[in-house]
C-alpha atoms as a PDB file:
ATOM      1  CA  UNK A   1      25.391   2.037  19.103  1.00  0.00           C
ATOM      2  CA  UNK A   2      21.995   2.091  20.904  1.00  0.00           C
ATOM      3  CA  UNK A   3      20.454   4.576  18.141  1.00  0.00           C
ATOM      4  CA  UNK A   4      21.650   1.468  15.216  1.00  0.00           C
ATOM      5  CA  UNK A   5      19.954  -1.432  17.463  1.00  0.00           C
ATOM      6  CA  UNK A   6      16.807   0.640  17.730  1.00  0.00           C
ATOM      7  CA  UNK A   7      16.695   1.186  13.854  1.00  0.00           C
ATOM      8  CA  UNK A   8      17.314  -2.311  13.316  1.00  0.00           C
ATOM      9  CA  UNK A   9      14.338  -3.000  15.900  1.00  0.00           C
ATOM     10  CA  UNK A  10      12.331  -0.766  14.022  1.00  0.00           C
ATOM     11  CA  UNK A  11      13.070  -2.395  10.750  1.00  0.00           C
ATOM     12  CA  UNK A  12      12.342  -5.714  11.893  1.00  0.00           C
ATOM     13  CA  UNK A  13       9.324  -4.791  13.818  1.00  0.00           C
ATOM     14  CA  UNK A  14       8.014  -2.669  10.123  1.00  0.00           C
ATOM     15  CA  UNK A  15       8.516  -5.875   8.308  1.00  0.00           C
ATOM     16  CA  UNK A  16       6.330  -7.845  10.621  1.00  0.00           C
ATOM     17  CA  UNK A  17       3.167  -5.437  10.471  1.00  0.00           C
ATOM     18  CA  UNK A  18       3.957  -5.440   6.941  1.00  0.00           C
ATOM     19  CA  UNK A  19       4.041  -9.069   6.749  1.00  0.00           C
ATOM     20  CA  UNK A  20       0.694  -9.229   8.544  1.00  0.00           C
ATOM     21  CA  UNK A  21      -0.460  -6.863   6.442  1.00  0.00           C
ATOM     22  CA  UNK A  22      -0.383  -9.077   3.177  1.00  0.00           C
ATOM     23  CA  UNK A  23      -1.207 -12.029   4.839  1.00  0.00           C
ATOM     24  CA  UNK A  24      -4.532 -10.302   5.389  1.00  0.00           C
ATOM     25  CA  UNK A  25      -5.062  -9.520   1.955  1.00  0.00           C
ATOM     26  CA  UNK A  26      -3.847 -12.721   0.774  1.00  0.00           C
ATOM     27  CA  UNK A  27      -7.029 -14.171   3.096  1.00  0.00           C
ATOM     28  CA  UNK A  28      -9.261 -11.891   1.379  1.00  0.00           C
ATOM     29  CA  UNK A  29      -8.342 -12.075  -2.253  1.00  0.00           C
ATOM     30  CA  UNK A  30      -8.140 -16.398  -1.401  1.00  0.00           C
ATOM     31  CA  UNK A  31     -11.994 -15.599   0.503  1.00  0.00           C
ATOM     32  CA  UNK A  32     -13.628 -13.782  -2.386  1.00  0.00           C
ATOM     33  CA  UNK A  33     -11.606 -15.870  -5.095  1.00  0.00           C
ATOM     34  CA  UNK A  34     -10.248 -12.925  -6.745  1.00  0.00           C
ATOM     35  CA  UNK A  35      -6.134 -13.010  -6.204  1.00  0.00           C
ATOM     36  CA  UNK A  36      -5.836  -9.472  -8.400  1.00  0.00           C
ATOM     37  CA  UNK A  37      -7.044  -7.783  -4.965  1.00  0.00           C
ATOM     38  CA  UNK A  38      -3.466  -8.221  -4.108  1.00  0.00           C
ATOM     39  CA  UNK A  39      -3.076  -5.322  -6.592  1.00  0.00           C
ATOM     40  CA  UNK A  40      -5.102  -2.650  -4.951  1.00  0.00           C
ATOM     41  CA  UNK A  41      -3.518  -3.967  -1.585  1.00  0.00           C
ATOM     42  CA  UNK A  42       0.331  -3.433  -2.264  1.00  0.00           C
ATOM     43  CA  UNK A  43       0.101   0.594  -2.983  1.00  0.00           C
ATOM     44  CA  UNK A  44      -1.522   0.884   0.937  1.00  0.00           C
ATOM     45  CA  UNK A  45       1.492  -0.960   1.997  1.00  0.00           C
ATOM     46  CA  UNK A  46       3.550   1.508   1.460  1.00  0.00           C
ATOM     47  CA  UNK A  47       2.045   3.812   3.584  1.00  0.00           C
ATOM     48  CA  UNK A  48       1.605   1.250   6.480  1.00  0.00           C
ATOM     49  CA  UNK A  49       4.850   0.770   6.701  1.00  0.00           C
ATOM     50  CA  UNK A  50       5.952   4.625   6.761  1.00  0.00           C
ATOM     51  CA  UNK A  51       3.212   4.784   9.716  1.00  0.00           C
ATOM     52  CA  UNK A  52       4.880   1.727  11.647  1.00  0.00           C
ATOM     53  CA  UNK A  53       7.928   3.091  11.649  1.00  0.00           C
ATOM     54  CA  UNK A  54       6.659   6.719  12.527  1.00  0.00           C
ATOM     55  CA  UNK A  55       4.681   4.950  15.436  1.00  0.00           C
ATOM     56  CA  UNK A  56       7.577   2.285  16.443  1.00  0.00           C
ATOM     57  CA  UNK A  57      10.340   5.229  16.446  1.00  0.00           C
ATOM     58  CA  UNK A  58       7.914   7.547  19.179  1.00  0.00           C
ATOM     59  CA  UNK A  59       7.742   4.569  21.264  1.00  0.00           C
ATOM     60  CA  UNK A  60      11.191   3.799  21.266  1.00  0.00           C
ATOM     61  CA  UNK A  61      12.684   7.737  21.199  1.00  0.00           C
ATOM     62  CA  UNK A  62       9.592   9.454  22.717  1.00  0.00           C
ATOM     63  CA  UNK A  63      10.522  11.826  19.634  1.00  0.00           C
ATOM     64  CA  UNK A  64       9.342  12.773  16.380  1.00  0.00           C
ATOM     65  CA  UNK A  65      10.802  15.328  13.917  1.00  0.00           C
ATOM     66  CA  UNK A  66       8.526  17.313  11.343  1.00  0.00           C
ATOM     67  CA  UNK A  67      10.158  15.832   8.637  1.00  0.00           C
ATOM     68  CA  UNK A  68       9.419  12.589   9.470  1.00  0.00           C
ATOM     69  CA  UNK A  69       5.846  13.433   9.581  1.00  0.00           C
ATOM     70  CA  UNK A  70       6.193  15.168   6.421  1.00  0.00           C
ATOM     71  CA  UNK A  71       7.468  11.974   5.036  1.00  0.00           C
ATOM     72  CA  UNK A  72       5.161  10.331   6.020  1.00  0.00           C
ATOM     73  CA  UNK A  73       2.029  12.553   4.487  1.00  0.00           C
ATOM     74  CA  UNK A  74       3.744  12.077   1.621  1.00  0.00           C
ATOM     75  CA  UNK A  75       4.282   8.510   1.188  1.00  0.00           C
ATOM     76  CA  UNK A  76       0.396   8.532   1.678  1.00  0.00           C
ATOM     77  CA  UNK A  77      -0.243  11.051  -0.692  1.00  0.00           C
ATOM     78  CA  UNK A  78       1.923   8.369  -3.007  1.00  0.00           C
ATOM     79  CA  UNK A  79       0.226   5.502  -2.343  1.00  0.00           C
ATOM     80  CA  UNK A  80      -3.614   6.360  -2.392  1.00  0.00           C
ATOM     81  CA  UNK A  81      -2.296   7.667  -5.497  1.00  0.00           C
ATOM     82  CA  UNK A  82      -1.016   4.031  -6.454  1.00  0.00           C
ATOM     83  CA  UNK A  83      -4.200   2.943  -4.294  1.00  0.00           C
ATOM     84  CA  UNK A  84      -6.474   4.524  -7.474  1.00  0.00           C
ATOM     85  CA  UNK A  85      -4.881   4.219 -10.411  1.00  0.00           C
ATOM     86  CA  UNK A  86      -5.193   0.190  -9.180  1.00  0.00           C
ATOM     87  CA  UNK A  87      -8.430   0.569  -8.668  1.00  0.00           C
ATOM     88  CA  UNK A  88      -9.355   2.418 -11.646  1.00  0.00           C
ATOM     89  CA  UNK A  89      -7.596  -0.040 -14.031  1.00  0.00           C
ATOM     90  CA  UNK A  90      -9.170  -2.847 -11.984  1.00  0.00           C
ATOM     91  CA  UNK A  91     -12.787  -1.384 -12.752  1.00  0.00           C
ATOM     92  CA  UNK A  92     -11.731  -1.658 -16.082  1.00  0.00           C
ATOM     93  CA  UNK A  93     -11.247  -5.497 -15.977  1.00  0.00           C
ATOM     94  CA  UNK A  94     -14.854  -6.139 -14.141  1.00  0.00           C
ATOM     95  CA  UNK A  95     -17.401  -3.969 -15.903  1.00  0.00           C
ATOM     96  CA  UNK A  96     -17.365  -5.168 -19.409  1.00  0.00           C
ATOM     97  CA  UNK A  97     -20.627  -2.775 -20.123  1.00  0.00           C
ATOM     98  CA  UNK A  98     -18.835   0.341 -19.630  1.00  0.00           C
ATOM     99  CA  UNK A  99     -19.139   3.136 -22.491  1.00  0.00           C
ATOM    100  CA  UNK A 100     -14.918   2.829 -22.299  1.00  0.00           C
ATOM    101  CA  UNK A 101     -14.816   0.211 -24.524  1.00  0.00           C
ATOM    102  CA  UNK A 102     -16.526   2.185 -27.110  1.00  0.00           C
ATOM    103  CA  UNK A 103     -14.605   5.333 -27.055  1.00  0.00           C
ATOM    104  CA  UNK A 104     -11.345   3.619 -26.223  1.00  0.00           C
ATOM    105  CA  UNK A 105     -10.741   0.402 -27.500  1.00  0.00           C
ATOM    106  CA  UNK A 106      -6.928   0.040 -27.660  1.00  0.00           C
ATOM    107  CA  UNK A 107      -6.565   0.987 -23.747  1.00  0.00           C
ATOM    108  CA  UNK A 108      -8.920  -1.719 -23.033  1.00  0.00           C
ATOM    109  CA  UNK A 109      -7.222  -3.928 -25.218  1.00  0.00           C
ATOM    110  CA  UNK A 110      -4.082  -3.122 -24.021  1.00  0.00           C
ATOM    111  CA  UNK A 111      -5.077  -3.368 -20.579  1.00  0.00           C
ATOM    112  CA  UNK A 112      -7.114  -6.870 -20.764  1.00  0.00           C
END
């Protein structure tokens, strides 16, 4: 019963950082007047939520397993992966004198 309390505890505590988390970029897409930050921002939040929970289960089992660390690693490999496909496709949107529009004009298009 204790073990389903401290997951729950966990969980709620993961949804707070979180929470924080996108409030922050919500204050910097709303600062630079550019709301499509919130794009690059979500595939990071993936990965801060796996480290919460990694951090917020030591304190409360003094524990950790390999796996979990092992999860972990890979839900960052997963979302810097999401982090630069974002931020690739977002470069696309800005630079409108990139040589990509001449070589590829149907991504563009499909993409704008």
């Amino acid at each position: 019963m204790i073990a389903i309390q401290s997951m729950f505890i966990i969980i709620g505590y993961s949804v707070l950082i979180l929470f924080l988390y996108l409030v922050i970029a919500f204050i910097v897409g709303t600062v630079k007047k550019n709301n499509g930050l919130m794009d690059v921002f979500y595939g990071p939040g993936y990965f801060v939520i796996a480290v919460s929970s990694l951090i917020l289960y030591f304190i409360a089992n003094n524990e950790i397993n390999i796996r979990q660390i092992i999860v972990t690693l890979l839900v960052f490999i997963w979302a810097l992966r999401l982090y630069c496909i974002k931020k690739f496709y977002s470069s696309l949107h800005i630079s409108r004198n990139c040589d990509i529009y001449r070589f590829f004009p149907r991504l563009v298009h499909q993409y704008n």
